[in-house]
Protein backbone atom coordinates (compact mmCIF):
# COMPACT_ATOMS: atom_id res chain seq x y z
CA UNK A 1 -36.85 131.89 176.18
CA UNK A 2 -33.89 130.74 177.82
CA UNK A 3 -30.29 131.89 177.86
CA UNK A 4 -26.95 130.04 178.64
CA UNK A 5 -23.89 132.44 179.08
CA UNK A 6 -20.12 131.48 179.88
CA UNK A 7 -17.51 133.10 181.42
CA UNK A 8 -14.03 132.38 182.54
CA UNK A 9 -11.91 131.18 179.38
CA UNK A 10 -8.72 132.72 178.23
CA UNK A 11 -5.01 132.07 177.45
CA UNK A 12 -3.08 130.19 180.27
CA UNK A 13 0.45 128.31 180.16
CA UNK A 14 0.47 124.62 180.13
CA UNK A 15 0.22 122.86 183.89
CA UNK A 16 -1.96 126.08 185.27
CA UNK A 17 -5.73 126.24 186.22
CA UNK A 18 -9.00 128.45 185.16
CA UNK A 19 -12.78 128.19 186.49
CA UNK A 20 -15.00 128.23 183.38
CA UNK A 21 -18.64 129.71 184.68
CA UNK A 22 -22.04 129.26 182.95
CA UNK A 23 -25.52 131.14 184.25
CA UNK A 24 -28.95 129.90 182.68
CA UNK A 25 -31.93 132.24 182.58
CA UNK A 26 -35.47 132.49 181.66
CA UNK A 27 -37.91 129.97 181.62
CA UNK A 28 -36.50 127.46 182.72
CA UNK A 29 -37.15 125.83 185.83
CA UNK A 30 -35.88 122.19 185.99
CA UNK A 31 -32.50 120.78 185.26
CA UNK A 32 -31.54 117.70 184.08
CA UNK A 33 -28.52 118.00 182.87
CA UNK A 34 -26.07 120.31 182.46
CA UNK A 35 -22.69 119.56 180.38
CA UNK A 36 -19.45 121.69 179.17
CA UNK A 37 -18.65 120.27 175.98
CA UNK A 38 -16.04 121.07 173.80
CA UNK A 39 -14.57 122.03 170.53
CA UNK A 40 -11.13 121.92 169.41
CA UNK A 41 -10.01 123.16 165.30
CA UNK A 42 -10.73 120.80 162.72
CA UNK A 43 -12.65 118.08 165.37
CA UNK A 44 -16.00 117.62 166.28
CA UNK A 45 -17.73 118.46 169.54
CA UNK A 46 -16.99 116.48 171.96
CA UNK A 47 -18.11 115.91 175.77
CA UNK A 48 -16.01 117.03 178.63
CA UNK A 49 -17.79 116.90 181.59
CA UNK A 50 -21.72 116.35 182.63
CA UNK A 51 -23.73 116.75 185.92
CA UNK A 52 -27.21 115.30 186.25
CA UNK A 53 -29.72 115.47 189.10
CA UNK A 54 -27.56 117.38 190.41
CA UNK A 55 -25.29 115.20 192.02
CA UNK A 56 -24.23 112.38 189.39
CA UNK A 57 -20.61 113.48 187.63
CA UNK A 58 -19.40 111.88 184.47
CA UNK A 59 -16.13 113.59 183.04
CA UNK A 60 -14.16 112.23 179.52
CA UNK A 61 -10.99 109.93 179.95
CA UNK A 62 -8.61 112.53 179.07
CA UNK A 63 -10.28 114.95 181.61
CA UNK A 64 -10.65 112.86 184.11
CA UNK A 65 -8.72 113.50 187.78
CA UNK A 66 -8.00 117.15 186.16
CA UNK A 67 -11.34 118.67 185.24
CA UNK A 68 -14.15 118.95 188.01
CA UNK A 69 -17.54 119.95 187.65
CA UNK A 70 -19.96 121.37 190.19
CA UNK A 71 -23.11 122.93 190.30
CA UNK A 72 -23.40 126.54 192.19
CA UNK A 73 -25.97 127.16 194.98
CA UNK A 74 -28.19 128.95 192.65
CA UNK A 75 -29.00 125.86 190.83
CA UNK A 76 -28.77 127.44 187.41
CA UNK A 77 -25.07 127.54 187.48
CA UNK A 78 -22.31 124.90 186.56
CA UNK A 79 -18.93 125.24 186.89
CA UNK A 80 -15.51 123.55 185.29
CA UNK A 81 -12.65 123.39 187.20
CA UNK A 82 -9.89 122.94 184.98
CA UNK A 83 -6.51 122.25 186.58
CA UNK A 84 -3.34 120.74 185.26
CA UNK A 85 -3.98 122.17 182.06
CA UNK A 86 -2.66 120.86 178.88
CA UNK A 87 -2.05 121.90 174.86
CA UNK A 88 -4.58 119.68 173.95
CA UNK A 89 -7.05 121.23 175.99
CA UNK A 90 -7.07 124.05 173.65
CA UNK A 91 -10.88 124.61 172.36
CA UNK A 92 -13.99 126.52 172.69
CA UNK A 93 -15.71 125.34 175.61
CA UNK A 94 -19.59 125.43 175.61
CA UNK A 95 -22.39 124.77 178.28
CA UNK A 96 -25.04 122.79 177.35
CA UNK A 97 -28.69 122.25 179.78
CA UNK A 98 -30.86 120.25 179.44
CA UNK A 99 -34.14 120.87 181.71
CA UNK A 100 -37.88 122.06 181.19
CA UNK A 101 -39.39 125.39 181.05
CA UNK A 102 -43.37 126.11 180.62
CA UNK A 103 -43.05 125.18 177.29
CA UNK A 104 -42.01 121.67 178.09
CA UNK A 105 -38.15 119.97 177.37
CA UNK A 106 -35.83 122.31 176.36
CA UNK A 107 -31.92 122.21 175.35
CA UNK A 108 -30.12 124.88 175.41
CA UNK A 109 -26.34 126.01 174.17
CA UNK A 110 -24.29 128.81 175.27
CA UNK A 111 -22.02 130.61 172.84
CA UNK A 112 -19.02 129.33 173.78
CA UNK A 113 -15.68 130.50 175.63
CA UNK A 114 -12.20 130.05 174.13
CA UNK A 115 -9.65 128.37 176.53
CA UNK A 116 -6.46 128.61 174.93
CA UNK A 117 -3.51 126.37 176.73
CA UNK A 118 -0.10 127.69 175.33
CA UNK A 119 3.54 128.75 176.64
């Protein structure tokens, strides 16, 4: 089994920053891709930012230029550095990997971290 964990959300005022953290574990051993996406009340999930090999970024028009995303040494962590922060950045934020354990493909969600973005 695998497990996705996040850290690092909370309440901040509008303009600051905060460095959301996720850790995979278990049996998992390659990465494809590994995403923060998104939920705000009453929307759907939506994608916020998405590393793949590694290397290759891809980040949501209203994220973009304030959100970065970066994978940690230890290859089964991703980071989201959120910066400029806005109301309507207000959601639960959730990792999301996609990779391959023993058992073959896998996808796997965390539980989610509320960032709330309020004066």
């Amino acid at each position: 089994q695998v497990q996705v964990v996040e850290s690092g959300g909370g309440l901040v005022q509008p303009g600051g920053s905060l460095r959301l953290s996720c850790a995979a574990s278990g049996n998992i051993f390659r990465f494809d891709a590994m995403n923060w996406y998104r939920q705000a009340p009453g929307k759907e999930r939506e994608l916020v930012a998405a590393i793949t090999s590694g290397i290759n970024t891809n980040y949501a028009d209203s994220v973009k230029g304030r959100f970065t995303i970066s994978r940690g040494n230890a290859k089964n962590t991703v980071f989201l550095q959120m910066n400029s922060l806005k109301p309507e950045d207000t959601a639960v934020y959730y990792c999301n990997i996609r990779g391959a354990g023993s058992g073959g493909y896998l996808e796997v969600w965390g539980q989610g971290t509320l960032v709330t973005v309020s004066s």
